[in-house]
C-alpha atoms as a PDB file:
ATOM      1  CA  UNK A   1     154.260 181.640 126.542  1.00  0.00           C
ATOM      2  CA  UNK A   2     157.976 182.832 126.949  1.00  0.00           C
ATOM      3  CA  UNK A   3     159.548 182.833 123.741  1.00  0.00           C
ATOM      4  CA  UNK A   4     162.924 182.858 125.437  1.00  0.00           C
ATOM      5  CA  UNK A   5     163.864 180.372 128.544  1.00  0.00           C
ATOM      6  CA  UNK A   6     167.057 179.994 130.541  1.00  0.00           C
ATOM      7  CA  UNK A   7     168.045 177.674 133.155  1.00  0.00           C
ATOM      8  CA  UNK A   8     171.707 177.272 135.141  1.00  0.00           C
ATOM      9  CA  UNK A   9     173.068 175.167 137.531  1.00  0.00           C
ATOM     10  CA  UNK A  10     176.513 175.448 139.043  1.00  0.00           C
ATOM     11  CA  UNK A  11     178.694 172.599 140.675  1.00  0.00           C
ATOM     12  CA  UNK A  12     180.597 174.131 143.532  1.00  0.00           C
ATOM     13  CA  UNK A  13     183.105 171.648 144.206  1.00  0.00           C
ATOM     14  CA  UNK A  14     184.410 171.482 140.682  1.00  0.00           C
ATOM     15  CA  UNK A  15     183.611 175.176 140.168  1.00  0.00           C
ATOM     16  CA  UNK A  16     181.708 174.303 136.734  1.00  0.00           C
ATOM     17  CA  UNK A  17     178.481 176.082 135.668  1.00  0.00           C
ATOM     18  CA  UNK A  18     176.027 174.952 132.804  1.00  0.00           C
ATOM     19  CA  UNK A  19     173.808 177.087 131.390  1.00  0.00           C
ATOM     20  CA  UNK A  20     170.592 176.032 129.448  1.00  0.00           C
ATOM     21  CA  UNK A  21     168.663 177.992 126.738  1.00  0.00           C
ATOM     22  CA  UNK A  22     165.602 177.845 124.394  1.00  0.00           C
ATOM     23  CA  UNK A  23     164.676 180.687 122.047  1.00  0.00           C
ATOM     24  CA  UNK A  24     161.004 179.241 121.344  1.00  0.00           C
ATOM     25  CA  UNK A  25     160.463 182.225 118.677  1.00  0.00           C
ATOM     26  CA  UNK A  26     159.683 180.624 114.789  1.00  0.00           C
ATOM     27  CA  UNK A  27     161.088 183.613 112.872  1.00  0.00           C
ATOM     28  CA  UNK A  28     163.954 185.432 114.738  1.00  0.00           C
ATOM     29  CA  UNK A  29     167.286 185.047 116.443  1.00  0.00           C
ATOM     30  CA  UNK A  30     167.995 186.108 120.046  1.00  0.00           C
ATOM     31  CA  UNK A  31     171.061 187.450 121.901  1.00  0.00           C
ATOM     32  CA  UNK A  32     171.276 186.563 125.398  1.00  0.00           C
ATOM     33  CA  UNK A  33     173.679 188.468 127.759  1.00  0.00           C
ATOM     34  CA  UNK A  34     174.467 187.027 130.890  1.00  0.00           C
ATOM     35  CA  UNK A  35     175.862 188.239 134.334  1.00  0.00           C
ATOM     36  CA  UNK A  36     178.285 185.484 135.365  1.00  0.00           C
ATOM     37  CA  UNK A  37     180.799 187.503 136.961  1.00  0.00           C
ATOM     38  CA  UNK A  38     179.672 185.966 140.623  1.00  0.00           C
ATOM     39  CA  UNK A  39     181.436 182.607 138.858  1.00  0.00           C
ATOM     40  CA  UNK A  40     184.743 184.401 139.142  1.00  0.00           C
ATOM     41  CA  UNK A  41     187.198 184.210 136.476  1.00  0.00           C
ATOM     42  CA  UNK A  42     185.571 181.319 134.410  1.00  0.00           C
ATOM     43  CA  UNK A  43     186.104 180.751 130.535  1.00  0.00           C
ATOM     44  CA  UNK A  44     183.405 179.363 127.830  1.00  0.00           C
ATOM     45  CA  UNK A  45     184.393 175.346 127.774  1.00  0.00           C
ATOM     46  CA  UNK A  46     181.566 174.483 125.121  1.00  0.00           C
ATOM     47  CA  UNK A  47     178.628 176.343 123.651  1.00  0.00           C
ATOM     48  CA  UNK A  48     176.451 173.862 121.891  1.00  0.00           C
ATOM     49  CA  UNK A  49     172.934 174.207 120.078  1.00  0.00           C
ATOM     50  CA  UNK A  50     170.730 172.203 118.261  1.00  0.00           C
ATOM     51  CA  UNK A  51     168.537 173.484 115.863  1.00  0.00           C
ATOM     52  CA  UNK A  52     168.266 173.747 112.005  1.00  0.00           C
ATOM     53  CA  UNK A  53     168.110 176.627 109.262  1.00  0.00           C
ATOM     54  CA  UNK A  54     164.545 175.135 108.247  1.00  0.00           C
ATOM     55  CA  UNK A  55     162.493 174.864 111.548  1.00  0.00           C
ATOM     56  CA  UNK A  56     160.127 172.197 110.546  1.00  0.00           C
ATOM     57  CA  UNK A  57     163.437 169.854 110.225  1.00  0.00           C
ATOM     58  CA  UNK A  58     162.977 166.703 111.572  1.00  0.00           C
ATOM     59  CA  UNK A  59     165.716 163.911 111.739  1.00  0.00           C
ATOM     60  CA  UNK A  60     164.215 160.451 109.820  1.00  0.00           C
ATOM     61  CA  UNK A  61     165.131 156.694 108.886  1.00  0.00           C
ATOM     62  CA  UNK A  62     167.025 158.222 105.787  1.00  0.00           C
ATOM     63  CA  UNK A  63     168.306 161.495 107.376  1.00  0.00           C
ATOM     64  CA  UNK A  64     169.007 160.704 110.923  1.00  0.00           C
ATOM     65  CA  UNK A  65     171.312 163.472 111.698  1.00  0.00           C
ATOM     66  CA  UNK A  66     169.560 166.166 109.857  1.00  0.00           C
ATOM     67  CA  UNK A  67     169.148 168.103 113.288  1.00  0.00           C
ATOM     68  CA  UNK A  68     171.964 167.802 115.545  1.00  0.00           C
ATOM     69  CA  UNK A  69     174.396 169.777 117.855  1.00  0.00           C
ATOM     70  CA  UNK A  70     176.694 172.131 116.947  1.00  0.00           C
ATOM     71  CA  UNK A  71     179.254 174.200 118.584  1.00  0.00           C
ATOM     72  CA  UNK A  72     178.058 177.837 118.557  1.00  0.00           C
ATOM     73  CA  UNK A  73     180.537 180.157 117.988  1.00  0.00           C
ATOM     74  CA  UNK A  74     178.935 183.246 118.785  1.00  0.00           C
ATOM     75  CA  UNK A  75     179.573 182.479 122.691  1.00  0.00           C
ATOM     76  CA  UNK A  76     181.638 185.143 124.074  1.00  0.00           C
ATOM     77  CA  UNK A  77     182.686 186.592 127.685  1.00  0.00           C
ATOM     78  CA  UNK A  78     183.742 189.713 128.318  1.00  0.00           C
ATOM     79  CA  UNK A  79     184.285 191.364 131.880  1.00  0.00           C
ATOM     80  CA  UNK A  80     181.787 189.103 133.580  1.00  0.00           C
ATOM     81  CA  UNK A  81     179.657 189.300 130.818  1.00  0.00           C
ATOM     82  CA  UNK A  82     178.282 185.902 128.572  1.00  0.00           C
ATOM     83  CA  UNK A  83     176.844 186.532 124.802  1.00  0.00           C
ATOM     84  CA  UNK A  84     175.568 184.694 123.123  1.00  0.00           C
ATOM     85  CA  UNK A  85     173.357 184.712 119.784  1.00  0.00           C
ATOM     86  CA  UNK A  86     170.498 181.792 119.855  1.00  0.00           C
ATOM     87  CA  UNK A  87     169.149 180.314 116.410  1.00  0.00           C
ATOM     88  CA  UNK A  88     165.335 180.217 115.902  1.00  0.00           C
ATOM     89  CA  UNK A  89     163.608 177.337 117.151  1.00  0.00           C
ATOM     90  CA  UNK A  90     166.784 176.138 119.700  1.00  0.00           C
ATOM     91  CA  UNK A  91     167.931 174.694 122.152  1.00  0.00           C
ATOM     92  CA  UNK A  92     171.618 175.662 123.496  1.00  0.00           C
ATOM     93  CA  UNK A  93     174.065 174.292 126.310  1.00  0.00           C
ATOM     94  CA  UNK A  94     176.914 176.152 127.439  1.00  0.00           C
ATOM     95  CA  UNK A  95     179.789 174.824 129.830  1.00  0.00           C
ATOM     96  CA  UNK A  96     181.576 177.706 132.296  1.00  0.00           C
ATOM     97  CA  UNK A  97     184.633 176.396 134.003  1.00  0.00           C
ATOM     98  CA  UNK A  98     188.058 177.302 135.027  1.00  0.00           C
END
């Protein structure tokens, strides 16, 4: 099984992308890089991920937001160029736009 999965669409009439990853692995981060430069001159709107510093987290009746998103700041574009560093265990959601 991939530990890593990626998935993008792109909207062409409001010129907005999404891109969807998973780092499946239980012990390690992962840094994506990611040729977007065929999006044109597009900007990182939001980079979100859920995921938790203890993997077995769970959210419950008296922790209900124990996981939950938040904004990852490691996403970065460069020249065409997205990067960005995925938590164990995660799922992540970043926004491309204008």
């Amino acid at each position: 099984v991939s530990q890593l999965d990626a998935v993008a669409t792109h909207d062409a009439e409001t010129g907005e992308s999404a891109v969807f990853l998973v780092n499946r692995n239980a012990t390690e981060s992962a840094t994506v890089t990611i040729d977007v430069s065929a999006l044109g001159g597009v900007r990182v709107l939001s980079a979100d991920t859920l995921s938790d510093d203890d993997v077995y987290a769970k959210n419950t009746l008296a922790e209900p937001e124990r996981v939950a998103l938040h904004a990852n700041p490691t996403a970065a574009l460069t020249e065409g160029t997205l990067t960005i560093e995925l938590p164990p265990v995660s799922w992540t959601a970043v926004s491309l736009g204008a």
